[in-house]
N, C-alpha and C. Protein backbone atom coordinates (compact mmCIF):
# COMPACT_ATOMS: atom_id res chain seq x y z
N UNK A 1 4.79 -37.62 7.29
CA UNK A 1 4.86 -36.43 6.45
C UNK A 1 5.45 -36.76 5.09
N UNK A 2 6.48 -37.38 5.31
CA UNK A 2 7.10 -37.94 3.93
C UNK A 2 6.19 -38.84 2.74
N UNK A 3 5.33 -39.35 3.18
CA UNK A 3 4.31 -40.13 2.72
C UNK A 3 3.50 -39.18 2.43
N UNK A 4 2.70 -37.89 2.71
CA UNK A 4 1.98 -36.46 2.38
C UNK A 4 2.71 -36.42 1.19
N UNK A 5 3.79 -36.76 1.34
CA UNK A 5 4.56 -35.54 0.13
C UNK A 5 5.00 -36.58 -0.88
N UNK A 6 5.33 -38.20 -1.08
CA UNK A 6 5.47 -38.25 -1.70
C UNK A 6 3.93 -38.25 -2.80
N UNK A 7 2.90 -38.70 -1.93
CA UNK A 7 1.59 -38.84 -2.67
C UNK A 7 1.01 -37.30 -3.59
N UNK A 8 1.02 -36.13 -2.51
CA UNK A 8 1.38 -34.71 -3.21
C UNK A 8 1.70 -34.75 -5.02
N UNK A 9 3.05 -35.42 -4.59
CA UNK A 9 4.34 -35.46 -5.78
C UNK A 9 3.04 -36.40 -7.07
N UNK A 10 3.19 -37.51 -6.57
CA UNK A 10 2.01 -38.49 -7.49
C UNK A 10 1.44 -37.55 -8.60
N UNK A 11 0.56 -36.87 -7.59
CA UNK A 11 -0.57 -36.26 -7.89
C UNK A 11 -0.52 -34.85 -8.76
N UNK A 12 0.31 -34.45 -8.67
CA UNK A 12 0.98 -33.75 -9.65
C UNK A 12 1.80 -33.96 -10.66
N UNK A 13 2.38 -34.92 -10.77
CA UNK A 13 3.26 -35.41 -11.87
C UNK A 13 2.05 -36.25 -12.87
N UNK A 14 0.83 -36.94 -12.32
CA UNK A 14 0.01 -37.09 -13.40
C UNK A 14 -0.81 -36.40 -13.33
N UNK A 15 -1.25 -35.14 -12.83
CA UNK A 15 -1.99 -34.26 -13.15
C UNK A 15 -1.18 -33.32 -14.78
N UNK A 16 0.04 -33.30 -14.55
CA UNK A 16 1.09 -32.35 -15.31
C UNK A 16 1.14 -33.27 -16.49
N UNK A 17 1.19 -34.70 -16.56
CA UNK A 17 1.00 -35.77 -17.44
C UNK A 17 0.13 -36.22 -18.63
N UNK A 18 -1.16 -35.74 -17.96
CA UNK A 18 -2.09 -35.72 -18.64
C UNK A 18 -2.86 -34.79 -19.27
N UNK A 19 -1.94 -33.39 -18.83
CA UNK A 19 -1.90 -31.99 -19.83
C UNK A 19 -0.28 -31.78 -20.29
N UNK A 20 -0.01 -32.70 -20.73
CA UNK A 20 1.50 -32.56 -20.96
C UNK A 20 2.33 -30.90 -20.61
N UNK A 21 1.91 -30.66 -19.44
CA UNK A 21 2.84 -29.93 -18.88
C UNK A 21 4.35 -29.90 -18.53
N UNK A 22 4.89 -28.93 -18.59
CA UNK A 22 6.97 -29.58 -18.29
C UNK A 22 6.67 -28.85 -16.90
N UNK A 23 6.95 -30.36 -16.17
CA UNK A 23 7.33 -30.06 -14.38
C UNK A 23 8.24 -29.38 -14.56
N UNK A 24 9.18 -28.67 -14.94
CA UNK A 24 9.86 -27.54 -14.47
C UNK A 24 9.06 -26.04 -15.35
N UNK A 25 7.93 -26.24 -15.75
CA UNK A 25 7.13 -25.09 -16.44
C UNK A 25 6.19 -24.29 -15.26
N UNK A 26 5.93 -23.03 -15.05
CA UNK A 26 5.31 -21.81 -14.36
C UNK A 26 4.09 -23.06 -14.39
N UNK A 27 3.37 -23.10 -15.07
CA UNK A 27 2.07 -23.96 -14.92
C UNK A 27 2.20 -25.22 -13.97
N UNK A 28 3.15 -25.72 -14.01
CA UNK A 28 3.66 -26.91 -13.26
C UNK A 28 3.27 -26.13 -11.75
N UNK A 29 4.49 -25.13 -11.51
CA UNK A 29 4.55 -24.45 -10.14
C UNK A 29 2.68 -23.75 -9.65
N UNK A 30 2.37 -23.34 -10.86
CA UNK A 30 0.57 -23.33 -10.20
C UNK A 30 -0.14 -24.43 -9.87
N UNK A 31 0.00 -25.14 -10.90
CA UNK A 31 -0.84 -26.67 -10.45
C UNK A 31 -0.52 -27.12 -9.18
N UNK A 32 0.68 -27.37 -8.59
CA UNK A 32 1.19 -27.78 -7.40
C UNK A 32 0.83 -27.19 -6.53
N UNK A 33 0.96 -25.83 -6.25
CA UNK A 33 0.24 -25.03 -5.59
C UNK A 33 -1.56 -25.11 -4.99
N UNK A 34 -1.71 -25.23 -6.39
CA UNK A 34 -2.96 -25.40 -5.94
C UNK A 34 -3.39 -26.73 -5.65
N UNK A 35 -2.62 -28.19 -5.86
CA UNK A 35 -2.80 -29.04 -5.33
C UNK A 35 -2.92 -29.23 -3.52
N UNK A 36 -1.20 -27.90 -3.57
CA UNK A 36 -1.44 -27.94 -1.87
C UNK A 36 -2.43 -27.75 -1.19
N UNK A 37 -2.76 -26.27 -1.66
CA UNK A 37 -4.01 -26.06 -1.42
C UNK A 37 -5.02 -26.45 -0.84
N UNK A 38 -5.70 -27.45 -2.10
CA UNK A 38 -6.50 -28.50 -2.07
C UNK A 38 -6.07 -29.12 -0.42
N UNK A 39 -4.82 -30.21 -0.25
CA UNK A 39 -4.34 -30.60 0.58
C UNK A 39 -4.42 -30.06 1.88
N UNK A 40 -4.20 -28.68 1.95
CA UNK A 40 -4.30 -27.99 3.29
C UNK A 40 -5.75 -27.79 3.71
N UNK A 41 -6.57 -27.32 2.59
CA UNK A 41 -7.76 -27.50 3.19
C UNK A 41 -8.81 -28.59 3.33
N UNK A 42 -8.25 -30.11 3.18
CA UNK A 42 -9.01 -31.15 4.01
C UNK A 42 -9.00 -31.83 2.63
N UNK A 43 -8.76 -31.82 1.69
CA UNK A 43 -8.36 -32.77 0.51
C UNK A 43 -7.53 -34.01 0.84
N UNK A 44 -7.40 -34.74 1.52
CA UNK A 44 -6.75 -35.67 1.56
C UNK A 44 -6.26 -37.19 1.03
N UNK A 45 -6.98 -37.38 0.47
CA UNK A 45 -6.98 -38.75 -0.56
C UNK A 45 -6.86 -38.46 -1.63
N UNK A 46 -5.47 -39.37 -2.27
CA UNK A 46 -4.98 -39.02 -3.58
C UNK A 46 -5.73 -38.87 -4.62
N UNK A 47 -6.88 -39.71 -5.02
CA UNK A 47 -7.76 -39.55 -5.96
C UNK A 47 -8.97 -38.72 -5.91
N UNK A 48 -8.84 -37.95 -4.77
CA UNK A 48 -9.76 -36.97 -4.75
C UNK A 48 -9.02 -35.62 -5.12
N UNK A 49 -7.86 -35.49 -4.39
CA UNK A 49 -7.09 -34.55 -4.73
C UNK A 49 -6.92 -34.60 -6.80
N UNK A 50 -6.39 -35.76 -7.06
CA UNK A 50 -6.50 -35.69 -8.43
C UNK A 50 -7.58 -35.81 -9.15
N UNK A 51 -8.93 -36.14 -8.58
CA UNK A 51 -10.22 -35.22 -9.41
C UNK A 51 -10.60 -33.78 -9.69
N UNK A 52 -10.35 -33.88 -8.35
CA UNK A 52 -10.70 -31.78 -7.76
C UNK A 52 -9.53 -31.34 -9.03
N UNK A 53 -8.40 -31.85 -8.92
CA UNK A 53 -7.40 -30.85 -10.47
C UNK A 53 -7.72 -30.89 -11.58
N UNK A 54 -8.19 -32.26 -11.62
CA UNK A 54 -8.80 -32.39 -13.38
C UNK A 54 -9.95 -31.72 -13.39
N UNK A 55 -10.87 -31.09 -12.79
CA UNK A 55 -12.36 -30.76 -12.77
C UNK A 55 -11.66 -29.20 -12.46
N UNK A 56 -10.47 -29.13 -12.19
CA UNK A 56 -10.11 -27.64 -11.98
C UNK A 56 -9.03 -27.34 -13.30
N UNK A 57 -8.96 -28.29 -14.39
CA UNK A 57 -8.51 -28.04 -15.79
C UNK A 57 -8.85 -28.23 -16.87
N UNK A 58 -10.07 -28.92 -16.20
CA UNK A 58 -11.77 -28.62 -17.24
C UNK A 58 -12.36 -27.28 -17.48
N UNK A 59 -12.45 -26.82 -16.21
CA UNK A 59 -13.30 -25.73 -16.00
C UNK A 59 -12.55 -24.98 -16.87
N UNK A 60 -11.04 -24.91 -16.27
CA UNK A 60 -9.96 -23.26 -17.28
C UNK A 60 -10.10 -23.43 -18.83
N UNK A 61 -10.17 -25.19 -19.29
CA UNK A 61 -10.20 -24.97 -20.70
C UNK A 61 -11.45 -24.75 -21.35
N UNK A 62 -12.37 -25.06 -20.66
CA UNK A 62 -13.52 -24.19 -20.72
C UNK A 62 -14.03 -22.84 -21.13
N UNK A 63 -13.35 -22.47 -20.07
CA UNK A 63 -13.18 -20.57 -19.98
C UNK A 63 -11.98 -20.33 -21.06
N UNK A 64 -11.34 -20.91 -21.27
CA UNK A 64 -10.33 -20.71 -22.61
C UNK A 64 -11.24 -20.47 -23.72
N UNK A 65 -11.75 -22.08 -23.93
CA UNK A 65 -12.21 -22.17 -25.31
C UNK A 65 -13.23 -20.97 -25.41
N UNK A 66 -14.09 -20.59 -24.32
CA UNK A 66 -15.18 -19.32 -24.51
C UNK A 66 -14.63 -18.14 -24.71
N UNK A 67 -13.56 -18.04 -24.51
CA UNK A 67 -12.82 -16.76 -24.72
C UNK A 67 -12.46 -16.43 -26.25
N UNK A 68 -12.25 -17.81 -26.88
CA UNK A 68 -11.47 -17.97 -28.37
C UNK A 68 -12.06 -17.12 -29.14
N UNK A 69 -11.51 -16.23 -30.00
CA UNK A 69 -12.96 -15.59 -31.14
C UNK A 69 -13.59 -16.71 -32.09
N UNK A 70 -14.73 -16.38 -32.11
CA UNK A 70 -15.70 -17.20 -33.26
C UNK A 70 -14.73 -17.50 -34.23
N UNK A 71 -14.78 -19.20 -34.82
CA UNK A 71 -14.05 -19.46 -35.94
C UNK A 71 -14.24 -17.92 -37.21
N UNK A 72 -15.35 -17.90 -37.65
CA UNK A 72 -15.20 -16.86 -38.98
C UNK A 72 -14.44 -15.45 -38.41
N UNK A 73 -14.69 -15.19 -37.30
CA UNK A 73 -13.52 -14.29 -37.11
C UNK A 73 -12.02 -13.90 -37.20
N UNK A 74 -11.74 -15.23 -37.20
CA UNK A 74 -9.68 -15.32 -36.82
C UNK A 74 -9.84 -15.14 -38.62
């Protein structure tokens, strides 16, 4: 179990790394979450778990950037 969790940990600290997130930031506590997630429902290998997040912080900045108003607007 300890080995679950330290790999978990991994996988979130460079998921949070590479969106320069602050592990003690609300976003931190979602990402993790939903890492578990991932984990509980049959995600098990670290680098799958850390694809499925990056392809799940693609998608949001995605839906961000579509949200933005048209440059000549702002």
């Amino acid at each position: 179990m300890s080995d679950e969790l330290e790999m978990l940990t991994r996988v979130c600290r460079t998921a949070c790394n590479e969106r320069d997130i602050p592990l003690d930031s609300p976003q931190a506590q979602t990402l993790a979450s939903h890492v578990l997630k991932l984990f509980l429902n049959g995600l098990m290998g670290e680098e799958e778990l850390l694809s499925a997040e990056r392809n799940r912080m693609k998608r949001q900045a995605h839906i961000a950037a579509l949200n933005q108003p048209p440059a000549s607007a702002r």
